[in-house]
C-alpha atoms as a PDB file:
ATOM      1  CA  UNK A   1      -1.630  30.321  -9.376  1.00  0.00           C
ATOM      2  CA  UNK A   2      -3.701  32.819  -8.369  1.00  0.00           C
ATOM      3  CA  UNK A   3      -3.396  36.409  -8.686  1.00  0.00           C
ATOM      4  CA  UNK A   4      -3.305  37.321  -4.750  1.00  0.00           C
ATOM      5  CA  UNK A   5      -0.380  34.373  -4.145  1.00  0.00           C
ATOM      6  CA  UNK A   6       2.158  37.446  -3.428  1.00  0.00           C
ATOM      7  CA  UNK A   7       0.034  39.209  -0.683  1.00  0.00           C
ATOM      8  CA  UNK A   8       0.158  38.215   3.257  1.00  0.00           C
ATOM      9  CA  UNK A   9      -2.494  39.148   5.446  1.00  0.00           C
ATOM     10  CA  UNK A  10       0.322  39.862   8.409  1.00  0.00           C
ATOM     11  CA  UNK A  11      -0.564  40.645  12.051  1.00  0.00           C
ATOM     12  CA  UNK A  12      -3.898  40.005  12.778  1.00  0.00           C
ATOM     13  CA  UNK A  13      -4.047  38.787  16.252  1.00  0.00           C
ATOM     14  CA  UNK A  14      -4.822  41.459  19.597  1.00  0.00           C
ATOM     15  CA  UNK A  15      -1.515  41.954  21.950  1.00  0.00           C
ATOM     16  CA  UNK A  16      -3.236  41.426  25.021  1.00  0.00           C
ATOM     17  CA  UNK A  17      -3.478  37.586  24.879  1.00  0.00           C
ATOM     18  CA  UNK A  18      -0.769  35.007  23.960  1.00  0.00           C
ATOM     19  CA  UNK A  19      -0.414  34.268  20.437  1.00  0.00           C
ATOM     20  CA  UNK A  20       1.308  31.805  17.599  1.00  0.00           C
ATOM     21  CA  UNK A  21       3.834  35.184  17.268  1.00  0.00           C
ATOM     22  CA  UNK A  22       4.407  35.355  20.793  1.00  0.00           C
ATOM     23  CA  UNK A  23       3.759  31.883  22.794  1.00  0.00           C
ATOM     24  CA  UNK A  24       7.725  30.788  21.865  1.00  0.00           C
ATOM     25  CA  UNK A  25       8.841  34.272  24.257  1.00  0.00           C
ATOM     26  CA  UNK A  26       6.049  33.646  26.893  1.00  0.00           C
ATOM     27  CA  UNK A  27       7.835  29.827  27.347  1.00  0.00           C
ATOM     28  CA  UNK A  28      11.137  30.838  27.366  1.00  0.00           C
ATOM     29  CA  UNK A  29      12.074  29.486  24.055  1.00  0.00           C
ATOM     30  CA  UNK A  30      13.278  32.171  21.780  1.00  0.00           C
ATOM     31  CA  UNK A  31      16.305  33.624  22.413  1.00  0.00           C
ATOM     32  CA  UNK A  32      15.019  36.382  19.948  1.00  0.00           C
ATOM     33  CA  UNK A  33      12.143  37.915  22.660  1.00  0.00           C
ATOM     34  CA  UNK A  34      12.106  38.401  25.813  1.00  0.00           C
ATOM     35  CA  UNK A  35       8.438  36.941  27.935  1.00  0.00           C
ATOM     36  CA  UNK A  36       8.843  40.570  29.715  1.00  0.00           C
ATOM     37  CA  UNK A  37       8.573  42.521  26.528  1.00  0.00           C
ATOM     38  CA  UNK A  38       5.954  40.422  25.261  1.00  0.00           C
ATOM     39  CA  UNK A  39       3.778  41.355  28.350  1.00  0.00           C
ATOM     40  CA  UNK A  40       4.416  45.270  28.617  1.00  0.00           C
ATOM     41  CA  UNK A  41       3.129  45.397  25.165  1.00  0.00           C
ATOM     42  CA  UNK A  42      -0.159  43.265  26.703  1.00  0.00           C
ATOM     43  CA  UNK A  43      -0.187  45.836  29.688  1.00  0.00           C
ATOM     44  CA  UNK A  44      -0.111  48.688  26.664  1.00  0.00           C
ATOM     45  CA  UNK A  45      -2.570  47.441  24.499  1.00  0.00           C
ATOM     46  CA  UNK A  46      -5.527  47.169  27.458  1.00  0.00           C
ATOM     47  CA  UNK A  47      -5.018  50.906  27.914  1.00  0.00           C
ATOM     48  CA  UNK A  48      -5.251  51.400  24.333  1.00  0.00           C
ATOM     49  CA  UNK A  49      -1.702  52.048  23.527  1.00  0.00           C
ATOM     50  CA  UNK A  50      -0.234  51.022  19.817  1.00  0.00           C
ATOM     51  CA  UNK A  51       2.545  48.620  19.284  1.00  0.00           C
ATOM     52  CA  UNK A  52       5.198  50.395  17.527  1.00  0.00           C
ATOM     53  CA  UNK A  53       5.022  49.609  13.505  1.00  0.00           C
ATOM     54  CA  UNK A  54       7.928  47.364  12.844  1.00  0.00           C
ATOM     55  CA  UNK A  55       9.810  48.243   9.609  1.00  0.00           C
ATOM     56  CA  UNK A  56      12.811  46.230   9.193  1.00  0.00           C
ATOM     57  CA  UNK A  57      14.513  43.956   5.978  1.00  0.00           C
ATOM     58  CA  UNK A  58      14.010  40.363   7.213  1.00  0.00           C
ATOM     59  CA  UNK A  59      10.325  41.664   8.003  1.00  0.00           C
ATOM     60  CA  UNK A  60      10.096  42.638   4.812  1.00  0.00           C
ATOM     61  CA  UNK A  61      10.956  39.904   2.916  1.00  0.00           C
ATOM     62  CA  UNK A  62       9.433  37.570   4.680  1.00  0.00           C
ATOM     63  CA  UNK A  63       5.912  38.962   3.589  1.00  0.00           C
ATOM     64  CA  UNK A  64       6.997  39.084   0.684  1.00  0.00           C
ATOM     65  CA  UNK A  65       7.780  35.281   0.092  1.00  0.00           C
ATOM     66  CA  UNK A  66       5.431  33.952   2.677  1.00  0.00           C
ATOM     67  CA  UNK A  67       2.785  33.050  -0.017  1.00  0.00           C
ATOM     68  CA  UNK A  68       5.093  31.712  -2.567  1.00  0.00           C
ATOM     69  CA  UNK A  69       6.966  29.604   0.209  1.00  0.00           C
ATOM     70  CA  UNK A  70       3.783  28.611   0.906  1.00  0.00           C
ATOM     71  CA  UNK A  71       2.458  27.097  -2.301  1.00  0.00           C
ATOM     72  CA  UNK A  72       5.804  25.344  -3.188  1.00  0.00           C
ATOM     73  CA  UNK A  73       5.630  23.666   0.203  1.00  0.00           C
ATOM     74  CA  UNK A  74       2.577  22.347  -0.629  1.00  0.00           C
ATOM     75  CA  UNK A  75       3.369  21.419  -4.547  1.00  0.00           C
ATOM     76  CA  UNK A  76       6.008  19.460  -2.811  1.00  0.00           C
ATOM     77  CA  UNK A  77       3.673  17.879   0.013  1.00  0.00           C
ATOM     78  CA  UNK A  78       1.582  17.025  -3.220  1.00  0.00           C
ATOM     79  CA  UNK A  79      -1.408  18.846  -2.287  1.00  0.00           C
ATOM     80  CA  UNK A  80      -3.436  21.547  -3.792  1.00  0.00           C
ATOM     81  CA  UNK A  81      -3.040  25.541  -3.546  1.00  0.00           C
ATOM     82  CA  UNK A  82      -3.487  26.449   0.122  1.00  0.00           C
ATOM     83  CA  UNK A  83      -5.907  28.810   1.477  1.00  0.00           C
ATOM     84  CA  UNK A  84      -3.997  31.876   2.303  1.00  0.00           C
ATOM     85  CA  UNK A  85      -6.703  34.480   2.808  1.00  0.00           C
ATOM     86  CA  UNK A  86      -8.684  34.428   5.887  1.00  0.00           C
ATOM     87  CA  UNK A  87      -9.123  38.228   7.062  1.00  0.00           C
ATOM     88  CA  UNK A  88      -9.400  37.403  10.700  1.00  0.00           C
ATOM     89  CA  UNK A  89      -7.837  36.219  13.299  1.00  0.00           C
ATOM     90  CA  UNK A  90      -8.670  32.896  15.019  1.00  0.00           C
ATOM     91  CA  UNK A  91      -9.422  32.032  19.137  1.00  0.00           C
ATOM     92  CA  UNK A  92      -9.744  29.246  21.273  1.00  0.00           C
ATOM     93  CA  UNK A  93     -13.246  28.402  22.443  1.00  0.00           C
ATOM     94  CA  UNK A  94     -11.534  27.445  25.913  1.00  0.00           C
ATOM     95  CA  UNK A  95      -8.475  29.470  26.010  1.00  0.00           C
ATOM     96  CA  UNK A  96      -6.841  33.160  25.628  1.00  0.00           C
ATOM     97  CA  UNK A  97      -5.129  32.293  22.748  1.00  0.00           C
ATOM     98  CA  UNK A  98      -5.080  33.374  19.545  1.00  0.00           C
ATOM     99  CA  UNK A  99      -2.857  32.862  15.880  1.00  0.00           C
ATOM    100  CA  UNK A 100      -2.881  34.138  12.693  1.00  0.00           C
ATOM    101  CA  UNK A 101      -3.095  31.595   9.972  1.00  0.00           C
ATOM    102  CA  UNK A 102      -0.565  31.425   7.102  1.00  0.00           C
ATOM    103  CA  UNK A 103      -2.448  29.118   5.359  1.00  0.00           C
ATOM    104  CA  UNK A 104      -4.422  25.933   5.445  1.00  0.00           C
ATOM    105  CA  UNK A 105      -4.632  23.094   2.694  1.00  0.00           C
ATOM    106  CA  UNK A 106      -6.650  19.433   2.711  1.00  0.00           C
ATOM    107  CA  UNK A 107      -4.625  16.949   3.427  1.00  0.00           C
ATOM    108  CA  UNK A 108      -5.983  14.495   0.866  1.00  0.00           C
ATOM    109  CA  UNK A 109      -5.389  11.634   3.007  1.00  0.00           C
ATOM    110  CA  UNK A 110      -2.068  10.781   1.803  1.00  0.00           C
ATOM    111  CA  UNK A 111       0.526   9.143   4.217  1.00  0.00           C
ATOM    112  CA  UNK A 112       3.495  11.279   3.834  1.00  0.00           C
ATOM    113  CA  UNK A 113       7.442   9.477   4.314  1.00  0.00           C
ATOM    114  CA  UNK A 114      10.539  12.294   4.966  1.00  0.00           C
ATOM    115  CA  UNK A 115      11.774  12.929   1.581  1.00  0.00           C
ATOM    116  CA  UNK A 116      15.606  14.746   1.817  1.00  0.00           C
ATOM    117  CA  UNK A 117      15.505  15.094  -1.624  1.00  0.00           C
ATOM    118  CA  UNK A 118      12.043  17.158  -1.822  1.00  0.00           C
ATOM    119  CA  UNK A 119      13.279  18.843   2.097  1.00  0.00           C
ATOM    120  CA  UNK A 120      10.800  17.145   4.102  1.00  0.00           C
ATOM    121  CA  UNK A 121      10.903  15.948   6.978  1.00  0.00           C
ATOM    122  CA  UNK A 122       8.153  13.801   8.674  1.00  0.00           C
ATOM    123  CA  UNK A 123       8.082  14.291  12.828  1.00  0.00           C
ATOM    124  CA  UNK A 124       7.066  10.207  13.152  1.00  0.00           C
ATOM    125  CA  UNK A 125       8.244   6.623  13.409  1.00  0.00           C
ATOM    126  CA  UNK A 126       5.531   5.875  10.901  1.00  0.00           C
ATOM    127  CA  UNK A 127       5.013   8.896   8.663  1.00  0.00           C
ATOM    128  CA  UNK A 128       2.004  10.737   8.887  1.00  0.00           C
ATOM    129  CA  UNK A 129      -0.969  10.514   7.326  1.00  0.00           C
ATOM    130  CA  UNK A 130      -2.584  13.874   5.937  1.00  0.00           C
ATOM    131  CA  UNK A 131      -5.940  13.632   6.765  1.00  0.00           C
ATOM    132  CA  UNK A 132      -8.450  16.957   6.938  1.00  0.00           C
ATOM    133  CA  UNK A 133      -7.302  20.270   6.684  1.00  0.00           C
ATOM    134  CA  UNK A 134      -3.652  20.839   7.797  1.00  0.00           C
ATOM    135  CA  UNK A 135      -2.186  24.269   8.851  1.00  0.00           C
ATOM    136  CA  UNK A 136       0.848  25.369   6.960  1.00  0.00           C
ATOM    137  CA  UNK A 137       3.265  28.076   8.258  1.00  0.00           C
ATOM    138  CA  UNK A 138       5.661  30.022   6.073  1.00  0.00           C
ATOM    139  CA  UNK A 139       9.339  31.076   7.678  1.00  0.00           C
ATOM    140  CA  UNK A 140      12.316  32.381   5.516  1.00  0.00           C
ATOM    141  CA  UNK A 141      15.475  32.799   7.719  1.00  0.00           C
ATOM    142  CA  UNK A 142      19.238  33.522   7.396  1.00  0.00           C
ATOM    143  CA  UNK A 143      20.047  30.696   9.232  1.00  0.00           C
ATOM    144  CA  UNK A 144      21.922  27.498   8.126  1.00  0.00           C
ATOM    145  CA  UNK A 145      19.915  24.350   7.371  1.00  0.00           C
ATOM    146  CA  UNK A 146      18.407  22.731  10.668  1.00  0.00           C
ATOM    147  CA  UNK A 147      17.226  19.083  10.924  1.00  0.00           C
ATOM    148  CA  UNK A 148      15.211  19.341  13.675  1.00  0.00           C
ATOM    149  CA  UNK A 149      13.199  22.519  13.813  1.00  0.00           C
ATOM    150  CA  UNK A 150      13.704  24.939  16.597  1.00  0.00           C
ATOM    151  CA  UNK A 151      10.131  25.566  18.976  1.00  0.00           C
ATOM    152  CA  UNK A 152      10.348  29.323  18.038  1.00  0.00           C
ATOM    153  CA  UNK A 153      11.018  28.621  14.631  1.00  0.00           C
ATOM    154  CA  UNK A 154       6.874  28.418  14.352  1.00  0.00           C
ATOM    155  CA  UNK A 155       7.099  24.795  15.975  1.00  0.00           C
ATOM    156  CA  UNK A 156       5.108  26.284  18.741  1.00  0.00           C
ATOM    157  CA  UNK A 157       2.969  28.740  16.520  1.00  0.00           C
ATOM    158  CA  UNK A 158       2.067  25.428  14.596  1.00  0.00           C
ATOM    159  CA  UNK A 159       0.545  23.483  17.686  1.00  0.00           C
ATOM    160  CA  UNK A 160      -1.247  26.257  18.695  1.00  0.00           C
ATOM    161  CA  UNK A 161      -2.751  26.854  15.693  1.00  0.00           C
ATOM    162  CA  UNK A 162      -3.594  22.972  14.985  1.00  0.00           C
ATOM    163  CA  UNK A 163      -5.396  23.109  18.578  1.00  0.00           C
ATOM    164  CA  UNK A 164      -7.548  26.002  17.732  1.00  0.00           C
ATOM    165  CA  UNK A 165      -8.828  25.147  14.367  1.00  0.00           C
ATOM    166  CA  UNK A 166      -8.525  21.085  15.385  1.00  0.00           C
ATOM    167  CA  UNK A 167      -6.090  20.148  12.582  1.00  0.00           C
ATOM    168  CA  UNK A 168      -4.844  17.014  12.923  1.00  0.00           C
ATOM    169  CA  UNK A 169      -1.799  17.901  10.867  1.00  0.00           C
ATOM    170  CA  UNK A 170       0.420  20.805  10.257  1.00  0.00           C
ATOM    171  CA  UNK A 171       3.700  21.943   8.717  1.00  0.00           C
ATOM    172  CA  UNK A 172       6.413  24.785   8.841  1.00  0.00           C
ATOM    173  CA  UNK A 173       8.206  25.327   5.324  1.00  0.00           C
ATOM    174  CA  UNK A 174      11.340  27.367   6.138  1.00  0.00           C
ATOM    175  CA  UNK A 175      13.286  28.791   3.316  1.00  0.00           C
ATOM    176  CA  UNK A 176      16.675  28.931   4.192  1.00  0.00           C
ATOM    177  CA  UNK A 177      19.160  31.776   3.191  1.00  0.00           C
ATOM    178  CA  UNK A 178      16.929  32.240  -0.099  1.00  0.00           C
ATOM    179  CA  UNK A 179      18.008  29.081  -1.934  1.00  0.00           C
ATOM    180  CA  UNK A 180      16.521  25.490   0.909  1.00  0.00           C
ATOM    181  CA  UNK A 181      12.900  24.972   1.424  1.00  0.00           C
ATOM    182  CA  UNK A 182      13.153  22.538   4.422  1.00  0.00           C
ATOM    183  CA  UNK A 183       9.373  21.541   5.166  1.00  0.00           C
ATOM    184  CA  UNK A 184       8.832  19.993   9.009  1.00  0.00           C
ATOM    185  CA  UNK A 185       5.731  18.339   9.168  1.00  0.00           C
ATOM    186  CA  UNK A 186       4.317  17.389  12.381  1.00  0.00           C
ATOM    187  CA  UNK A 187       1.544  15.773  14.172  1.00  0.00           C
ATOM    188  CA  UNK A 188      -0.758  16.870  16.931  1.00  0.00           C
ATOM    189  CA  UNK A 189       0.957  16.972  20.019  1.00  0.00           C
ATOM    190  CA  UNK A 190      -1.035  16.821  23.370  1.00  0.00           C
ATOM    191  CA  UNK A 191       1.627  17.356  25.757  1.00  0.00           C
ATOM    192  CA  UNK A 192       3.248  20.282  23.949  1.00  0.00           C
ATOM    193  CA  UNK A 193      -0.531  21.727  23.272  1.00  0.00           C
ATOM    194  CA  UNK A 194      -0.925  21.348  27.237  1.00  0.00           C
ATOM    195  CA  UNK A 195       2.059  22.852  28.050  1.00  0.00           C
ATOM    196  CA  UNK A 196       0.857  26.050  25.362  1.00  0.00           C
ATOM    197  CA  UNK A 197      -2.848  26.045  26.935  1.00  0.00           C
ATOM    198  CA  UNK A 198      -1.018  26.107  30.640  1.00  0.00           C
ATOM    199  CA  UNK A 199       1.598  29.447  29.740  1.00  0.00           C
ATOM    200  CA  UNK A 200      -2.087  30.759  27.517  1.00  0.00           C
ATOM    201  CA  UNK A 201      -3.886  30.969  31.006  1.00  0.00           C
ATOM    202  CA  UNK A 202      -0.656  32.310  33.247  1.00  0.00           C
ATOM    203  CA  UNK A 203       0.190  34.989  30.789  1.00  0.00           C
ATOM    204  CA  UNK A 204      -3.876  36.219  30.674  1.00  0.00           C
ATOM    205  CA  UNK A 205      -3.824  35.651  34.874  1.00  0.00           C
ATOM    206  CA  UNK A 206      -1.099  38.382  34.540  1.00  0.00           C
ATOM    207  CA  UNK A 207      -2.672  40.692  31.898  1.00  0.00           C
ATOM    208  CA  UNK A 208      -6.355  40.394  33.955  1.00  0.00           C
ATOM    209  CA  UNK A 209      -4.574  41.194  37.363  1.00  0.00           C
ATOM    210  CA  UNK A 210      -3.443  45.065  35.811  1.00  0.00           C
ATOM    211  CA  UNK A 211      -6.157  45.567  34.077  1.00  0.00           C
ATOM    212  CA  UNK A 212      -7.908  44.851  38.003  1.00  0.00           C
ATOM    213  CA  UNK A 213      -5.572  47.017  39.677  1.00  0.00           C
ATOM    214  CA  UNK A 214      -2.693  47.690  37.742  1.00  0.00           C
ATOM    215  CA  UNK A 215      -0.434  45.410  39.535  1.00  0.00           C
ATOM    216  CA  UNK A 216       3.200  44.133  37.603  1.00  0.00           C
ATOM    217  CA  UNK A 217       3.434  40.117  37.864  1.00  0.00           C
ATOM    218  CA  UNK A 218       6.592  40.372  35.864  1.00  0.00           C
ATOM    219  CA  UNK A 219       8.230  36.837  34.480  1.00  0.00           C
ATOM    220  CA  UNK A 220      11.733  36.562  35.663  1.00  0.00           C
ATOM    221  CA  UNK A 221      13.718  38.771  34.024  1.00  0.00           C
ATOM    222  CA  UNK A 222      16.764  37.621  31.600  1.00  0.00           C
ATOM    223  CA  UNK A 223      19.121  40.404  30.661  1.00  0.00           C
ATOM    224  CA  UNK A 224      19.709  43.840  32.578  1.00  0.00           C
ATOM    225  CA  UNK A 225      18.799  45.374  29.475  1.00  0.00           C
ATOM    226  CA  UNK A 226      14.885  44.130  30.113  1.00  0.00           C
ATOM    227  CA  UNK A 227      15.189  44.867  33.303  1.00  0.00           C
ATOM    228  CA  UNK A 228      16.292  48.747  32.752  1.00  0.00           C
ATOM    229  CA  UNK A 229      14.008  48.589  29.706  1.00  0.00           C
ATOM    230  CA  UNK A 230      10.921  48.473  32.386  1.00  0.00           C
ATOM    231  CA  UNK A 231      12.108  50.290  34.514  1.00  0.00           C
ATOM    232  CA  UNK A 232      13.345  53.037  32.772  1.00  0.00           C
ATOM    233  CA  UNK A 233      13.261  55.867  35.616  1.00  0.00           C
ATOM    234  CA  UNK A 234      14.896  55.756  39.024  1.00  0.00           C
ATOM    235  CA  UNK A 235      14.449  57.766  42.653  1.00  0.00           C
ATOM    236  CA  UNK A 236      17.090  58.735  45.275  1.00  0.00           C
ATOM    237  CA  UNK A 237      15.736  56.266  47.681  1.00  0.00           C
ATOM    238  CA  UNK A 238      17.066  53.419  48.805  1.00  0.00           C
ATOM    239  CA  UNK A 239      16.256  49.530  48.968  1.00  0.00           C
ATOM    240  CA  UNK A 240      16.498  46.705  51.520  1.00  0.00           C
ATOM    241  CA  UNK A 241      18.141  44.158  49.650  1.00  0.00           C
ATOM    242  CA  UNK A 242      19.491  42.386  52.342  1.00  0.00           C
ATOM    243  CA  UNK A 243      17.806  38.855  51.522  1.00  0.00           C
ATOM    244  CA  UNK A 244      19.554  38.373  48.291  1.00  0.00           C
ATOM    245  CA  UNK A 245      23.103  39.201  49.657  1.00  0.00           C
ATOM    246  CA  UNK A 246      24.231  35.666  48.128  1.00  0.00           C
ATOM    247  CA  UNK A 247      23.326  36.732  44.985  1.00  0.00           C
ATOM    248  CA  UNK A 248      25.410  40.304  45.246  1.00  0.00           C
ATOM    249  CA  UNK A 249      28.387  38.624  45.926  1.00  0.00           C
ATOM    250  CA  UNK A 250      28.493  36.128  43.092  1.00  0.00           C
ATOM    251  CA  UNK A 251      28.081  38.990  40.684  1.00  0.00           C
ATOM    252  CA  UNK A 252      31.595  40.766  42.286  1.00  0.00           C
ATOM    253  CA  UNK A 253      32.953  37.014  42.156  1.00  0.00           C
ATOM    254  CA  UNK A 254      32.027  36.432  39.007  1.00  0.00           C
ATOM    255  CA  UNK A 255      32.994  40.156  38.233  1.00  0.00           C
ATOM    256  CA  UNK A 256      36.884  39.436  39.378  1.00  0.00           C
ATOM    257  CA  UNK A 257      37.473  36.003  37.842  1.00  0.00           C
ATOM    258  CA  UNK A 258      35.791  37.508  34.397  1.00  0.00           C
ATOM    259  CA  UNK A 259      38.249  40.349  35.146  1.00  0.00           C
ATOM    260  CA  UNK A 260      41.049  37.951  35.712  1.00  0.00           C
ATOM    261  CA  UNK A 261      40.534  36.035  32.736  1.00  0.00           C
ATOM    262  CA  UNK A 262      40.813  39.139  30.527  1.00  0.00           C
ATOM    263  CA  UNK A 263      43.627  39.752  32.142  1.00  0.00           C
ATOM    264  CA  UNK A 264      45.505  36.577  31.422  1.00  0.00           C
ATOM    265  CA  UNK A 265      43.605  36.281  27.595  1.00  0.00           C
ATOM    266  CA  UNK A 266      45.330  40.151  26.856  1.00  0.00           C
ATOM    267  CA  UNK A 267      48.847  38.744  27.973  1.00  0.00           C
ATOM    268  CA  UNK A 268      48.491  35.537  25.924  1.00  0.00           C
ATOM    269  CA  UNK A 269      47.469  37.819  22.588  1.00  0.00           C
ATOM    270  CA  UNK A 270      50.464  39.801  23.503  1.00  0.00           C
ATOM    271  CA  UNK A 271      52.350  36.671  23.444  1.00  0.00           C
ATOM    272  CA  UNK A 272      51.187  35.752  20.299  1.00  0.00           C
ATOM    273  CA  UNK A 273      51.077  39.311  18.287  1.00  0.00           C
ATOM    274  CA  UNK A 274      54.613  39.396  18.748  1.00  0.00           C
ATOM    275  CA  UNK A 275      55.650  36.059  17.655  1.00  0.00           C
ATOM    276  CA  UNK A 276      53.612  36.878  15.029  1.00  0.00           C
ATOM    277  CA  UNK A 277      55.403  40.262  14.126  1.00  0.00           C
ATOM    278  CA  UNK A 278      55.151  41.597  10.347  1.00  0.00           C
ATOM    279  CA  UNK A 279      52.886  38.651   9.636  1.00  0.00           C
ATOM    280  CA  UNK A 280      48.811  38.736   9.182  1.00  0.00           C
ATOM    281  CA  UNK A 281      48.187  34.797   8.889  1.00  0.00           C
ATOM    282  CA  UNK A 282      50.208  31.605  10.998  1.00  0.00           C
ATOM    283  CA  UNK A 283      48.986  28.353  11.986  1.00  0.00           C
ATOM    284  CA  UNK A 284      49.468  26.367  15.418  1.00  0.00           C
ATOM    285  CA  UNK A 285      48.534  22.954  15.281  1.00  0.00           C
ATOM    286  CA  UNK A 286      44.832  22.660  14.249  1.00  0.00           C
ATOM    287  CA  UNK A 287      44.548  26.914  14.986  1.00  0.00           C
ATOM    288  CA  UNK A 288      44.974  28.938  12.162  1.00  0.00           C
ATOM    289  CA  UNK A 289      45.435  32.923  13.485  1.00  0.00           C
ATOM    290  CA  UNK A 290      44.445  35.711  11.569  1.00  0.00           C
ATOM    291  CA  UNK A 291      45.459  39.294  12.810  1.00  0.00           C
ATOM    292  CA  UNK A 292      43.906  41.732  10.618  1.00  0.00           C
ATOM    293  CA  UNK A 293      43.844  45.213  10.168  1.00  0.00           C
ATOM    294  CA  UNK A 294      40.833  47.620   9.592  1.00  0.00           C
ATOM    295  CA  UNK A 295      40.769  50.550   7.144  1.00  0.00           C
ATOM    296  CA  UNK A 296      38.995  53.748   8.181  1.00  0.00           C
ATOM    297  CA  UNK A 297      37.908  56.009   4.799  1.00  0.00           C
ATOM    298  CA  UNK A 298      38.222  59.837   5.093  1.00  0.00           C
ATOM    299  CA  UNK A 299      35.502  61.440   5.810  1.00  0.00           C
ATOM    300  CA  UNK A 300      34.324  65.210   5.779  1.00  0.00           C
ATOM    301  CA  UNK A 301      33.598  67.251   9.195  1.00  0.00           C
ATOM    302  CA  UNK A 302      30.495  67.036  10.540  1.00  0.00           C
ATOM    303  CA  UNK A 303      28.292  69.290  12.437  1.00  0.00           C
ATOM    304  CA  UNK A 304      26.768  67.513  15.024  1.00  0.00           C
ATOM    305  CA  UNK A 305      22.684  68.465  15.019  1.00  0.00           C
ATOM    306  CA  UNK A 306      21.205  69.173  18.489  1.00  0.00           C
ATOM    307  CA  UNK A 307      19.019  67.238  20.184  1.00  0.00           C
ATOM    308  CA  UNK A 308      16.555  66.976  23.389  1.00  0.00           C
ATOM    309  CA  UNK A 309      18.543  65.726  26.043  1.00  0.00           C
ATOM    310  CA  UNK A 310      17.604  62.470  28.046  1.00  0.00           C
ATOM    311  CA  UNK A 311      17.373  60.052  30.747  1.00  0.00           C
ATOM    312  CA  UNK A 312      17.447  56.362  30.424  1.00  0.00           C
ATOM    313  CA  UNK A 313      18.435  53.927  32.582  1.00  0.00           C
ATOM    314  CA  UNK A 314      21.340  52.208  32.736  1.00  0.00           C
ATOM    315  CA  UNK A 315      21.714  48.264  31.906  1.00  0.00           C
ATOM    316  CA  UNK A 316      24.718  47.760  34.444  1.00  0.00           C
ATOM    317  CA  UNK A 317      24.487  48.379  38.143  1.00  0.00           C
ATOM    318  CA  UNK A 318      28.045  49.340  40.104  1.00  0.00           C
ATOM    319  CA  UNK A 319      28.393  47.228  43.096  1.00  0.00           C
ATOM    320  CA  UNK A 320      31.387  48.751  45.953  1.00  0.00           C
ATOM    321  CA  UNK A 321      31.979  46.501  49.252  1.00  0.00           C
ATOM    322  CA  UNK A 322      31.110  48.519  52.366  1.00  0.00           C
END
């Protein structure tokens, strides 16, 4: 192996255009990021504002096994040491699109059958045949195995990064929990590369309209928390909002029967914490009940430090019939 197999180049991509990282959240397919998040960091970086540095454990360790995950993969594909050093990011000659490469290997020409055994798994009726260079992306996760590879899980990244470098063939090799390599290997795929090109050009129509005249197209927002996240400061005045009304009431509906259910769900507990009694474990039919206790540890007095105070906005609104 070489000497540089434990070093990943990371981020190299701009923010302001969709990329492999990012074109899962600007489709609505990863219930990890939110499209809205993914385009206030666009609106920030055209006025020159950083991303924040991300610093976290799963981050962490997934640079650090990316190029080792990545030459197994392809010891197992029974190909040759990938490329994993490219220094740049690459773009679409005809879209604003852009990925970072995790590595790239030639393909041999070998038709390649899913192999359990070796954790492949071939995405056609007929295998595939490795022909040219292939793209190979690198994923560890804490996540049980999965036969059929989720879009965020770099399915997406992978067809966008075939259609910019015009690889015929690519693969994600996910290492599961530390101890599965499960590579997916898939073909080109023209309708899913469509659908990538179309959400490409919608997401730049949105980033070129601020930079024009600083006007928000936001995508449709998904969680109050977004939605306060954006807009994070409020006035006194007041709103017209008289055209969703519908929608105003199904949130107090919704509101009283989610209410109402708690309700009922506390009794029933009740009902069964005191059949239960003395005892921590019992078993209805195919239920088994567990009710637990927690143990709090002493701990010494503290002296709470000050601080600035603070605004934010709230992620719940309070709705009162008038």
């Amino acid at each position: 192996m070489k000497k540089n197999i434990k070093t990943a180049e990371g981020k190299l991509t701009p923010d302001d255009i969709a990329t492999g990282s990012t074109i899962a959240a600007i489709m609505n397919m990863n219930p990890y990021q939110d499209a809205v998040d993914i385009l206030k960091r666009a609106f920030d970086a055209t006025e020159g504002i950083p991303r924040p540095e991300l610093d976290f454990e799963a981050l962490h360790w997934g640079t650090a096994f990316e190029v080792p995950i990545l030459h197994e993969a392809c010891n197992r594909l029974g190909l040759g040491d990938p490329k994993t050093t490219f220094k740049k990011a690459f773009f679409s000659e005809h879209y604003p699109m852009a990925v970072s490469l995790d590595g790239m290997v030639a393909g041999r020409g070998k038709t390649l059958q899913t192999d359990y055994e070796k954790g492949i798994i071939v995405y056609g009726h007929e295998g595939i045949k490795l022909t040219g260079q292939g793209v190979i992306e690198a994923k560890l996760t804490s996540q049980e195995l999965e036969q059929d590879l989720p879009y965020y899980r770099g399915r997406l990244q992978l067809q966008m990064a075939m259609d910019i470098v015009d690889a015929q063939w690519g693969a994600v090799a996910v290492l599961h929990k530390g101890i599965k390599l499960m590579i997916h290997v898939f073909p080109r795929d023209v309708d899913t590369m469509a659908m990538i090109r179309d959400a490409a050009v919608d997401f730049d129509r949105r980033v070129q309209k601020y930079v024009t005249n600083q006007e928000t197209e936001w995508y449709e927002f998904k969680s109050p928390k977004s939605a306060a996240k954006i807009y994070d400061r409020a006035t006194d005045d007041e709103i017209d909002l008289s055209d969703i009304t519908q929608d105003i009431q199904y949130i107090v509906e919704n509101q009283d029967q989610i209410h109402a259910l708690q309700e009922e769900t506390d009794h029933l507990q009740a009902r069964v914490m005191a059949r239960m009694g003395d005892y921590k474990h019992a078993r209805a039919g195919h239920y088994k009940i567990v009710w637990g206790e927690r143990t709090y540890k002493p701990t010494p007095e503290k002296v709470i430090p000050a601080k600035p105070g603070n605004t934010i906005r709230l992620s719940k609104i309070k709705i009162k019939e008038i």
